[in-house]
C-alpha atoms as a PDB file:
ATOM      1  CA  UNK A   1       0.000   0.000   0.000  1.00  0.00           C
ATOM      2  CA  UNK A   2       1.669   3.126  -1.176  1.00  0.00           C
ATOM      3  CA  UNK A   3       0.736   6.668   1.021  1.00  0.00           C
ATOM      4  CA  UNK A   4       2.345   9.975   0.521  1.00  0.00           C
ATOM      5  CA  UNK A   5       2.978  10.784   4.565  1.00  0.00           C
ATOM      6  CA  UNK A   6       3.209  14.568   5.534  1.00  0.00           C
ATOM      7  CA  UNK A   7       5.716  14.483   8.780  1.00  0.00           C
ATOM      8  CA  UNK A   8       3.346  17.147  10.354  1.00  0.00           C
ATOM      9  CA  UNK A   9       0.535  15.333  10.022  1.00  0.00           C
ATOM     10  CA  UNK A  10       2.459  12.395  11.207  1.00  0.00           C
ATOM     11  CA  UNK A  11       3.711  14.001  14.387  1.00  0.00           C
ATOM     12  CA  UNK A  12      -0.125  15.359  15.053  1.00  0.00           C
ATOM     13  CA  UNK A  13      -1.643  11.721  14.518  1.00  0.00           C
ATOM     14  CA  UNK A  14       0.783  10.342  16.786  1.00  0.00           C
ATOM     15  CA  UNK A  15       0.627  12.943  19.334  1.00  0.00           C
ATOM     16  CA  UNK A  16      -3.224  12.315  19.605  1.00  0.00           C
ATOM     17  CA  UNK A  17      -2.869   8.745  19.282  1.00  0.00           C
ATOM     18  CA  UNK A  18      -0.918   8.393  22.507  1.00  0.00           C
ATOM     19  CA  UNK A  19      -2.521  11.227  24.381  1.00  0.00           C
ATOM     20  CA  UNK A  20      -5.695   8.721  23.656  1.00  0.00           C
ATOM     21  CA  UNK A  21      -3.738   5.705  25.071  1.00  0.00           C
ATOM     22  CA  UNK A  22      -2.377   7.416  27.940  1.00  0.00           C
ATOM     23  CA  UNK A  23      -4.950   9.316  28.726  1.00  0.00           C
ATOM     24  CA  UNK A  24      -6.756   5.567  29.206  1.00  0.00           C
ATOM     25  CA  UNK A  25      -3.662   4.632  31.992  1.00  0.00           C
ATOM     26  CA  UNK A  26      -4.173   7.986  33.925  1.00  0.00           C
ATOM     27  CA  UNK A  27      -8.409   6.665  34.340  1.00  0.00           C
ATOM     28  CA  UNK A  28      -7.244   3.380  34.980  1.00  0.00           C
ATOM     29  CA  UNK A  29      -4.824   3.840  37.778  1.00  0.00           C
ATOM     30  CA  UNK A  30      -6.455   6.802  39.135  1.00  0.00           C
ATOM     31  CA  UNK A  31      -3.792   9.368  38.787  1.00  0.00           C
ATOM     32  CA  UNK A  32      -4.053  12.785  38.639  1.00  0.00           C
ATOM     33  CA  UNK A  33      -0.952  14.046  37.848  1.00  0.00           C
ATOM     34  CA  UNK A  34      -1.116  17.651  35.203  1.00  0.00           C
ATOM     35  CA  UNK A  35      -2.230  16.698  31.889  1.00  0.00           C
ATOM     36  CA  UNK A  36       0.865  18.397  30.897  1.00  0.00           C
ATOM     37  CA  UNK A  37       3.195  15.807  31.825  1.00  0.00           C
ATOM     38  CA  UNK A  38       1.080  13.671  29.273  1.00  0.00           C
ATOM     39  CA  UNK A  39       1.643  15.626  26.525  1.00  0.00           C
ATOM     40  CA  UNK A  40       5.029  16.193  26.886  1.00  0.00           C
ATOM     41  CA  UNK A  41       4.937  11.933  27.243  1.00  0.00           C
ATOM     42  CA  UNK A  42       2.740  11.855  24.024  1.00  0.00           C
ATOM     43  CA  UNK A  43       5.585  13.913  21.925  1.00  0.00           C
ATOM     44  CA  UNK A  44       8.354  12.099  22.897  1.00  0.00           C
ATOM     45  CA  UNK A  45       6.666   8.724  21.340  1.00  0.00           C
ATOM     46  CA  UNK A  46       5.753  10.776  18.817  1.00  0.00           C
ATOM     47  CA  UNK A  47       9.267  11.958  17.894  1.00  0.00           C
ATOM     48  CA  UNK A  48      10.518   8.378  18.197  1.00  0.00           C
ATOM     49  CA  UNK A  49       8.051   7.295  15.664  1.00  0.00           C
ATOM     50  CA  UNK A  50       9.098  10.033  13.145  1.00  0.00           C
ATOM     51  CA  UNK A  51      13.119   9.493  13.441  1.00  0.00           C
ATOM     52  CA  UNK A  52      12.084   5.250  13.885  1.00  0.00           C
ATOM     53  CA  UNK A  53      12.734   4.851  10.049  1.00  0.00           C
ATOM     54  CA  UNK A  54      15.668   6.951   9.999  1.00  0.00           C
ATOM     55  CA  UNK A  55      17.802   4.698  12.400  1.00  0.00           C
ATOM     56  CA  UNK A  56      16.980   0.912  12.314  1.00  0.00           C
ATOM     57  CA  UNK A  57      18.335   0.484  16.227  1.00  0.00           C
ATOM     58  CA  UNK A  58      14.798   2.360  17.286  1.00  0.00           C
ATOM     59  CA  UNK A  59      13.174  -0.400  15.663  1.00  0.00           C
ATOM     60  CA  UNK A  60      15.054  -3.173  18.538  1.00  0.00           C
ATOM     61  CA  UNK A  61      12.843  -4.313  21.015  1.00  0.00           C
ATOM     62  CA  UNK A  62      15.322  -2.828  23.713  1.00  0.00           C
ATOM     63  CA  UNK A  63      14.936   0.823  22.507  1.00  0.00           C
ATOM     64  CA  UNK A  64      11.093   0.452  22.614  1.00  0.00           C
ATOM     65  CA  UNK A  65      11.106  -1.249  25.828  1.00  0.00           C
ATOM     66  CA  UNK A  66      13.015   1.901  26.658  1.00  0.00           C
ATOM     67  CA  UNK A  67      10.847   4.221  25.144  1.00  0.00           C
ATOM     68  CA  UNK A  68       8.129   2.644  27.150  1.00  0.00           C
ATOM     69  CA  UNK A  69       9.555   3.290  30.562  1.00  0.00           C
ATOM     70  CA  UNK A  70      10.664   7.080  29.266  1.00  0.00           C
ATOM     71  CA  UNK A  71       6.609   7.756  28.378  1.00  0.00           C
ATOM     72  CA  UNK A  72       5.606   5.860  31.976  1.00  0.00           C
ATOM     73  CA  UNK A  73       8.137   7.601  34.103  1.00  0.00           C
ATOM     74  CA  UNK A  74       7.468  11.418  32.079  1.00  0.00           C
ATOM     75  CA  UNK A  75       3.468  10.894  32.081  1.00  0.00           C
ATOM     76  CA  UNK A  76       2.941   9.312  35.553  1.00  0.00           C
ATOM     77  CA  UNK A  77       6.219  10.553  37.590  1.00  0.00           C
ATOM     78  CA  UNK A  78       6.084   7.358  39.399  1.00  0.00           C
ATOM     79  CA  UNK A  79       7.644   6.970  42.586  1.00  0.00           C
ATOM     80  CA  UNK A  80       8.542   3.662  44.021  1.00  0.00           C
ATOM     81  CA  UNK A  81       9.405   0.328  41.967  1.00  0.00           C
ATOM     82  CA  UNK A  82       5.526  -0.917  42.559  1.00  0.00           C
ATOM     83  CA  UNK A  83       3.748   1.523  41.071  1.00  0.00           C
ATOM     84  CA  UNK A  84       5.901   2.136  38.002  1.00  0.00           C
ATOM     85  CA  UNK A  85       5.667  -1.769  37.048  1.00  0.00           C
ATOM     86  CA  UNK A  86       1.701  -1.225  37.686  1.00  0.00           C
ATOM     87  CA  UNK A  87       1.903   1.897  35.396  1.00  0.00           C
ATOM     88  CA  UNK A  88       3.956  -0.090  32.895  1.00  0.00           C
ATOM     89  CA  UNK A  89       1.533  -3.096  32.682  1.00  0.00           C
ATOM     90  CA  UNK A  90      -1.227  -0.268  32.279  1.00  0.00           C
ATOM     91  CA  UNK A  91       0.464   1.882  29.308  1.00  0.00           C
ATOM     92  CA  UNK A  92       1.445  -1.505  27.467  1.00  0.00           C
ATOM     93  CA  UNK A  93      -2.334  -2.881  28.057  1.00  0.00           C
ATOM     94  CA  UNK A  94      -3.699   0.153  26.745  1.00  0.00           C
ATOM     95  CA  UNK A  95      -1.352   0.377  23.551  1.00  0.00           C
ATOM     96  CA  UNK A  96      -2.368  -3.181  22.873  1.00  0.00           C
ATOM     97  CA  UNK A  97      -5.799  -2.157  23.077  1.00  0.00           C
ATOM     98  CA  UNK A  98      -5.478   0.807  20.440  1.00  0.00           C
ATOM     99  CA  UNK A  99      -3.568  -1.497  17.759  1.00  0.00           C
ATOM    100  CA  UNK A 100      -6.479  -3.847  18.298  1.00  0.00           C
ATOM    101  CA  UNK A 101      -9.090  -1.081  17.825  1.00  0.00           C
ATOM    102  CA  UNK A 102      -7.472   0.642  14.896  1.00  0.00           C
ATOM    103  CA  UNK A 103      -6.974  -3.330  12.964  1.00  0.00           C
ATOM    104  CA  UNK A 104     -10.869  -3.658  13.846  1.00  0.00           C
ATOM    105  CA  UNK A 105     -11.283   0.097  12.233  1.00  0.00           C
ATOM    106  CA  UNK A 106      -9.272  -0.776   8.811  1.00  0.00           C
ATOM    107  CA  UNK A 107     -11.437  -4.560   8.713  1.00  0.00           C
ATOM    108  CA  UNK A 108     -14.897  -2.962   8.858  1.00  0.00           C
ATOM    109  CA  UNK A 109     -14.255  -0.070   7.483  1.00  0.00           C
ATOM    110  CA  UNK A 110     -11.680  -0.565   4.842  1.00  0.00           C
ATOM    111  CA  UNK A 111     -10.169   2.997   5.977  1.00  0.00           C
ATOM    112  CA  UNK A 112      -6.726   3.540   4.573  1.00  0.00           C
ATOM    113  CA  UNK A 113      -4.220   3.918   7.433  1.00  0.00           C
ATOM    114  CA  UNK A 114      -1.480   1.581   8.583  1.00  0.00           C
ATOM    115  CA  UNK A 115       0.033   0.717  12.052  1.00  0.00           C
ATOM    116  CA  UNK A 116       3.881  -0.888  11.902  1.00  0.00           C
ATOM    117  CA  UNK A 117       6.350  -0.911  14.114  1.00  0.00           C
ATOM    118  CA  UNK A 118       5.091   1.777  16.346  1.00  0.00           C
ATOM    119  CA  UNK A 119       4.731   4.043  13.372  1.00  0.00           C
ATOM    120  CA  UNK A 120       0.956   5.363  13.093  1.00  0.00           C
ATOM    121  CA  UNK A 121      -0.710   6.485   9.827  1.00  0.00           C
ATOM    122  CA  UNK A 122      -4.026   7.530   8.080  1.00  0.00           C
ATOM    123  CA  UNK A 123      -4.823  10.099   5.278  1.00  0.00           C
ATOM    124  CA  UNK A 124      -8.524   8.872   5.787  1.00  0.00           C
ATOM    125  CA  UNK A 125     -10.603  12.860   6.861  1.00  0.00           C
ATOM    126  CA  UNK A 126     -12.559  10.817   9.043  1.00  0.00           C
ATOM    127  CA  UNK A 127     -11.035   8.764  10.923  1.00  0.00           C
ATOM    128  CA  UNK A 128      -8.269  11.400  11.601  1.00  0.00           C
ATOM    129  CA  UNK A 129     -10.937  13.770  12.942  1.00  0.00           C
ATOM    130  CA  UNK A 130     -11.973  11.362  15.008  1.00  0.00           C
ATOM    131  CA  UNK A 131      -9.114  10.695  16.549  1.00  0.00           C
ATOM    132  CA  UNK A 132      -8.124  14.226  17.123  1.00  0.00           C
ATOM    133  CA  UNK A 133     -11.588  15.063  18.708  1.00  0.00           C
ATOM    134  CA  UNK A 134     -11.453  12.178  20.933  1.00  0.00           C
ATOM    135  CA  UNK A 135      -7.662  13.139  22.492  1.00  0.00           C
ATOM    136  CA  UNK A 136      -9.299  16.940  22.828  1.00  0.00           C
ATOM    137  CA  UNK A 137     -12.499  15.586  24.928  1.00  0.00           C
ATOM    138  CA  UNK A 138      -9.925  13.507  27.182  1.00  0.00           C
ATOM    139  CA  UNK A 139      -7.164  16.099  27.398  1.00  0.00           C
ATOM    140  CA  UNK A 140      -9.771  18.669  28.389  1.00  0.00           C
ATOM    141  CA  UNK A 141     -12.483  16.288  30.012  1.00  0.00           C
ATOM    142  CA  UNK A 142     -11.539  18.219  32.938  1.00  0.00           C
ATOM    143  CA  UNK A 143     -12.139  21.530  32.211  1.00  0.00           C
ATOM    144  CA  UNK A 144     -15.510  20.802  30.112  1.00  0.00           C
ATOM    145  CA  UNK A 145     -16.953  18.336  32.964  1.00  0.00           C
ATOM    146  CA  UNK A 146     -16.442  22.339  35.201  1.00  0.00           C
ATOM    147  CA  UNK A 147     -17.974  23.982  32.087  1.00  0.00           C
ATOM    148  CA  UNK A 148     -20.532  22.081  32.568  1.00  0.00           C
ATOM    149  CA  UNK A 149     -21.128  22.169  36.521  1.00  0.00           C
ATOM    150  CA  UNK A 150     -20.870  25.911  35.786  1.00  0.00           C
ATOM    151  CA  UNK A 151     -23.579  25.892  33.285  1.00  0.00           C
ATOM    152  CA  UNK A 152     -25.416  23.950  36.029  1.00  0.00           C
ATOM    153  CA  UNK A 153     -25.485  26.221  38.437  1.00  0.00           C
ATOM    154  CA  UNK A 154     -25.640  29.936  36.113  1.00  0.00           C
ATOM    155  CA  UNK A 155     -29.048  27.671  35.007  1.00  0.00           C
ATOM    156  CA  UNK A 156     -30.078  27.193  38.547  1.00  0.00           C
ATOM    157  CA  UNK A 157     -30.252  23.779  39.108  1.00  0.00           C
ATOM    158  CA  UNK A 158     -29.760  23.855  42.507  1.00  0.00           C
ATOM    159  CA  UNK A 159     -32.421  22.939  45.340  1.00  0.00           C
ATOM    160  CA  UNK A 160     -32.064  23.063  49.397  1.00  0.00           C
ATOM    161  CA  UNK A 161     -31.486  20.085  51.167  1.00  0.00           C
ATOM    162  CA  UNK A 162     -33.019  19.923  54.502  1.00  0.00           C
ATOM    163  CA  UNK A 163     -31.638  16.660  57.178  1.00  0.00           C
ATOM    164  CA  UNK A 164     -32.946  16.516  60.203  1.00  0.00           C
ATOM    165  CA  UNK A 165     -31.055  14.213  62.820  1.00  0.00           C
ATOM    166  CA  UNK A 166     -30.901  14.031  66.631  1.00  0.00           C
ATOM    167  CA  UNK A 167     -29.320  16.951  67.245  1.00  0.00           C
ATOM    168  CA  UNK A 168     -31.844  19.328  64.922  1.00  0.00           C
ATOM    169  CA  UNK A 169     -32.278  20.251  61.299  1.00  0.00           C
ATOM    170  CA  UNK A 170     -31.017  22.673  59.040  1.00  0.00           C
ATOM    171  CA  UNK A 171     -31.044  23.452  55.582  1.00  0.00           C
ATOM    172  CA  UNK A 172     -28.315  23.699  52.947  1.00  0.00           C
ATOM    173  CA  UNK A 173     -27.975  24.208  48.949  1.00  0.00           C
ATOM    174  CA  UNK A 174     -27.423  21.318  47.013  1.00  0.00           C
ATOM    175  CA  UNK A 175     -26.292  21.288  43.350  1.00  0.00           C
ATOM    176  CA  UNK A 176     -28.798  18.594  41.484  1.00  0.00           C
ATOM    177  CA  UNK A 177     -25.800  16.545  39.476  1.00  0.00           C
ATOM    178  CA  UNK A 178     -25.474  13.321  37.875  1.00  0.00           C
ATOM    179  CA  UNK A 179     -22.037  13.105  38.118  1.00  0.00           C
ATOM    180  CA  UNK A 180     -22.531  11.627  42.091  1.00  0.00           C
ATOM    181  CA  UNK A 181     -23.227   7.982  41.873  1.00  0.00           C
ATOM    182  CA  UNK A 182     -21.845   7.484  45.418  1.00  0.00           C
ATOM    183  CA  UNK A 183     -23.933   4.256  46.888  1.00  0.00           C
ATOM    184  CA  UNK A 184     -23.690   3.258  50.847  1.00  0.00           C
ATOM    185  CA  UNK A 185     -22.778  -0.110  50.561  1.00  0.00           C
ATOM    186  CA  UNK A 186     -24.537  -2.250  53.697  1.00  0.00           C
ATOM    187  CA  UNK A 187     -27.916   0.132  53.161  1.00  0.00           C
ATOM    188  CA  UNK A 188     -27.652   0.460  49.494  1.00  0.00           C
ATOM    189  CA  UNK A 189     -29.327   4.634  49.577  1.00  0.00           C
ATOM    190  CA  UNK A 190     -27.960   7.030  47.495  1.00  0.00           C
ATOM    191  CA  UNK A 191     -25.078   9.037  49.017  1.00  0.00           C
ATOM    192  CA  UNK A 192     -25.423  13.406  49.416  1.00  0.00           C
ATOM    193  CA  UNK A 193     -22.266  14.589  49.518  1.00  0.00           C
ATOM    194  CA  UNK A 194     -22.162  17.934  52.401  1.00  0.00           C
ATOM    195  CA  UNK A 195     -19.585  20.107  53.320  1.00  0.00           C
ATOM    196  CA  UNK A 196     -18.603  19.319  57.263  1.00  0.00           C
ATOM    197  CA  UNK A 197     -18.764  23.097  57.901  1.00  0.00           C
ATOM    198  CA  UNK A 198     -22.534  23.413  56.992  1.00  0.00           C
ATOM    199  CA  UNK A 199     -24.097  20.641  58.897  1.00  0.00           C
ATOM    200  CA  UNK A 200     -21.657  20.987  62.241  1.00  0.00           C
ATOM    201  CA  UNK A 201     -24.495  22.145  64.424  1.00  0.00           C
ATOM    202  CA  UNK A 202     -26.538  18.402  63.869  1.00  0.00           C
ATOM    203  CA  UNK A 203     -23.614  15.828  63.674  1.00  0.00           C
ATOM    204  CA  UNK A 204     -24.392  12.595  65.590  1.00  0.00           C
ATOM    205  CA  UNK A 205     -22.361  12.564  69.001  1.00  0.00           C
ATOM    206  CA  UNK A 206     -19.966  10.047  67.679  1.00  0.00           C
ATOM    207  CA  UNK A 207     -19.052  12.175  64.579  1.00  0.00           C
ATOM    208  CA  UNK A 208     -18.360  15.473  67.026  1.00  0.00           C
ATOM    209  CA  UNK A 209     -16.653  13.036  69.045  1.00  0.00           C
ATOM    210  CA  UNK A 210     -14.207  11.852  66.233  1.00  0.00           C
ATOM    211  CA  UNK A 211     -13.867  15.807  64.950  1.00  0.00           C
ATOM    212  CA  UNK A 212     -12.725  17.102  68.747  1.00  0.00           C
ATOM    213  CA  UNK A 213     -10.338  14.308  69.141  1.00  0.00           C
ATOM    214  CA  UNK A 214     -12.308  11.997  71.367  1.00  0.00           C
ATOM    215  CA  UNK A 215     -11.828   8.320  70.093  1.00  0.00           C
ATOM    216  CA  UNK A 216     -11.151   6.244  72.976  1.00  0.00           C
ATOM    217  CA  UNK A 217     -14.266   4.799  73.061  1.00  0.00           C
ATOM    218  CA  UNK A 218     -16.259   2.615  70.231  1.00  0.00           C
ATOM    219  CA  UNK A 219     -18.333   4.836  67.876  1.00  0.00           C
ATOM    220  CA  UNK A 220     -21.354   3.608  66.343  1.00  0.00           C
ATOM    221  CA  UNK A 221     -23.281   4.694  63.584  1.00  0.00           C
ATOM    222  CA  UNK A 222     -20.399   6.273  61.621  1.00  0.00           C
ATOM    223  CA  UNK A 223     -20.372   5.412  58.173  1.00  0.00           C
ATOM    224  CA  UNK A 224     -16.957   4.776  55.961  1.00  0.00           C
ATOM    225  CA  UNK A 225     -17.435   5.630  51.744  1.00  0.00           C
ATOM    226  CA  UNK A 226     -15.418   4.932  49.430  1.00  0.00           C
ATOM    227  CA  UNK A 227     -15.207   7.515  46.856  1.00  0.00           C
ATOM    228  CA  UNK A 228     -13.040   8.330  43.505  1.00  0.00           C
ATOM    229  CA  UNK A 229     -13.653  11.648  41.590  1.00  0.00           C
ATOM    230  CA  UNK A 230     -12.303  14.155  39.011  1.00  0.00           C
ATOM    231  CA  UNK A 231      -9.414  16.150  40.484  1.00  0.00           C
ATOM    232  CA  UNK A 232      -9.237  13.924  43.810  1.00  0.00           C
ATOM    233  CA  UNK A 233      -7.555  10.820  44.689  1.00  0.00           C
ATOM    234  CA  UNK A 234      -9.274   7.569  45.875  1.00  0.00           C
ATOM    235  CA  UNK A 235      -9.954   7.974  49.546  1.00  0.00           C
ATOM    236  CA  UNK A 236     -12.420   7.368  52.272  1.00  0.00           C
ATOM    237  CA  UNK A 237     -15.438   9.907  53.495  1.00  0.00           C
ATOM    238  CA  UNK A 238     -17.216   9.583  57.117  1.00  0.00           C
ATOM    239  CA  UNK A 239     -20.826   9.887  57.453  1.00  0.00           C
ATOM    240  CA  UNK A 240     -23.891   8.711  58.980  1.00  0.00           C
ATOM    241  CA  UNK A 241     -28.017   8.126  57.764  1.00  0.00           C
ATOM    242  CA  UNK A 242     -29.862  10.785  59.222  1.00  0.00           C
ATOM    243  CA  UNK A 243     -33.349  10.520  60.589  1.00  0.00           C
ATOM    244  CA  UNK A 244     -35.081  12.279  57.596  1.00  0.00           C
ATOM    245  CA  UNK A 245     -34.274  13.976  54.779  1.00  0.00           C
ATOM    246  CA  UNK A 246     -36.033  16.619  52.193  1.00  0.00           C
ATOM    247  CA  UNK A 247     -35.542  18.414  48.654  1.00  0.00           C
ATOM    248  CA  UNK A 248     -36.926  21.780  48.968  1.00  0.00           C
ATOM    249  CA  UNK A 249     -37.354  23.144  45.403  1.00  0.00           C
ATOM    250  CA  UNK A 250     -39.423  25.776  44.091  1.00  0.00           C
ATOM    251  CA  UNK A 251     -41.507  26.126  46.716  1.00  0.00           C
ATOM    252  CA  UNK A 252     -42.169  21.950  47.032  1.00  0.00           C
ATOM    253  CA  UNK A 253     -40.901  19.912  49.613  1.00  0.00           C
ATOM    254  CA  UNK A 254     -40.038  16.001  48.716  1.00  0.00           C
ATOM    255  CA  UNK A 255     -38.931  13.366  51.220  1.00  0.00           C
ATOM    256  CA  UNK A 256     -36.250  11.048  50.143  1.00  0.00           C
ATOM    257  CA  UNK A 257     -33.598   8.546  51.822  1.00  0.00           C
ATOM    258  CA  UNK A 258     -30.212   9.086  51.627  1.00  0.00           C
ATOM    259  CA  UNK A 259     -26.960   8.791  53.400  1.00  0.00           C
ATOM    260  CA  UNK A 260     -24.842  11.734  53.865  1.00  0.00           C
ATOM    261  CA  UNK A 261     -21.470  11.652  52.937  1.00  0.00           C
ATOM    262  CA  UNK A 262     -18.927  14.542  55.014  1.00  0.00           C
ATOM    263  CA  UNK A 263     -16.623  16.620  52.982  1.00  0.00           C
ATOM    264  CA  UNK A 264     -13.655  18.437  54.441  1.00  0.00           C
ATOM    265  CA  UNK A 265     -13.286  20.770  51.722  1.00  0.00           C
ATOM    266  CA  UNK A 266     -15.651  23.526  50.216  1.00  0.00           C
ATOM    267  CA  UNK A 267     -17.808  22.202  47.455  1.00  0.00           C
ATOM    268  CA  UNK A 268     -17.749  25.169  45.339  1.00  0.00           C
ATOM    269  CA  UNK A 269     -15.107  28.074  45.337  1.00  0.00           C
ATOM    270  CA  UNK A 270     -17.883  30.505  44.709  1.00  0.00           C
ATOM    271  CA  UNK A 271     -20.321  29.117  47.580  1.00  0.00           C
ATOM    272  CA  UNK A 272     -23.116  28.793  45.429  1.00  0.00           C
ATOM    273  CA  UNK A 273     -23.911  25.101  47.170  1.00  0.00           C
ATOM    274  CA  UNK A 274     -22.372  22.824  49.816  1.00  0.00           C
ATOM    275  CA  UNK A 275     -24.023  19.484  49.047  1.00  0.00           C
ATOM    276  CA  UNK A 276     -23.759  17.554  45.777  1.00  0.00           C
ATOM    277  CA  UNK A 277     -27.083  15.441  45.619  1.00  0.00           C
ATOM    278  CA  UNK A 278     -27.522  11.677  44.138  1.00  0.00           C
ATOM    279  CA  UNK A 279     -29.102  11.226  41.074  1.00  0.00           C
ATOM    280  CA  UNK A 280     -31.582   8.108  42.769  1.00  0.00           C
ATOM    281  CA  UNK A 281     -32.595  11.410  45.077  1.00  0.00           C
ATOM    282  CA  UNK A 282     -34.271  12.858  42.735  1.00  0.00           C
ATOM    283  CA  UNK A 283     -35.738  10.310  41.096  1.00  0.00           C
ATOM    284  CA  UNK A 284     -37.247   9.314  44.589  1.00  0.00           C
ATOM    285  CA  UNK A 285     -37.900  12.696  45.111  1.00  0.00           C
ATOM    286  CA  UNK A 286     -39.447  13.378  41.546  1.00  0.00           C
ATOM    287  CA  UNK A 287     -38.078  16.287  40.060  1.00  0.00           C
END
């Protein structure tokens, strides 16, 4: 198959190609290292594909197995033995993955591209674009998943959240999104995530307890949830099932069951809301 290859075009195909694949190890291993250290990763494959015909020693196993390591150790800045080997397994899963996607592209679709050696190629409009609009949505995914909380809450979809426990009630603002799917695992409700600093007044006695230091004795009622997110590591949030629990939106008030998940840290930098609601919430709570 003969193809007249533009090196710019080259460079940009494989740039986007591996921002795609490691893009894929950064959601798989949960790391949330600056995007920037990617893309710098991403070019340095890519320049090794460009000068790989030029000098037939980038072609030995070796030097890729080398170039592997570089784009592991530049993209995920691993420290300790363990997790580079588990970031190395990752990056050569995921390549694996995209030579097996683009073979399945050229089979049903009889697009013109080829994949050799490392090298990466396609004069196909299509299947270029796609490629370049797919490494844009998970280079930026980021930034457009806060676009779109923004848009959220400049369209007011926001609502109060009112728990009642032991201790008394009060009410907070709660941003209605989708992108909670936190579930309590031994009740199975819906999680609301709330910011500590809003709800201090009607903790449980063993959650105060825990806050001032007290932990000598055995705490019940204290729930532990996992939780992974955007912009956050994997980690652990304390919280408890309250005694009741209503969405307060214009002007209606809806019961619903939920747990309630305690964040440290401020929800929104603007203060717009300090509780991130569950989508099954509102569903219970039909709105």
């Amino acid at each position: 198959m003969e193809m007249e290859i533009y090196v710019e075009l080259f460079l940009l195909d494989n740039i986007a190609l591996n921002c795609i694949i490691l893009f894929l190890c950064k959601r798989l291993l949960s790391d949330e290292k600056h995007i920037l250290w990617l893309l710098c990763s991403a070019v340095v494959g890519a320049l090794y594909a460009l000068f790989m015909p030029l000098l037939s020693i980038l072609e030995s196993l070796p030097c890729k197995a080398l170039l592997a390591c570089a784009m592991v150790l530049i993209a995920f800045r691993c420290k300790g033995v363990k997790r580079f080997f588990k970031s190395l397994l990752c990056f050569m899963g995921s390549t694996f993955l995209a030579i097996g996607s683009a073979m399945g592209i050229y089979y049903l679709s009889g697009a013109q591209f080829f994949t050799e050696n490392g090298l990466f190629y396609t004069n196909e409009i299509a299947i270029r674009g796609s490629i370049y609009a797919l490494a844009a949505i998970m280079v930026f995914s980021k930034s457009i998943m806060k676009l779109l909380q923004k848009r959220h809450i400049n369209g007011h979809i926001l609502a109060v959240l009112e728990i009642v426990t032991q201790q008394g009630s009060t009410q907070v603002s709660a941003l209605i999104d989708s992108g909670n799917t936190l579930i309590e695992k031994h009740s199975g409700l819906p999680v609301a995530v709330v910011q500590r600093s809003s709800i201090t007044s009607i903790l449980p006695d063993a959650l105060k307890s825990i806050y001032e230091g007290n932990t000598t004795e055995k705490q019940t009622g204290i729930l532990l949830i996992p939780y992974s997110s955007l912009g956050k590591r994997q980690g652990v949030l304390m919280g408890f099932i309250p005694q009741q629990v209503k969405i307060i939106r214009e002007s209606q008030s809806y019961d619903c069951s939920c747990a309630i998940g305690i964040c440290e840290e401020p929800l929104s930098n603007e203060g717009s809301y300090s509780a991130i609601l569950h989508p099954l919430m509102l569903k219970e709570a039909q709105l």
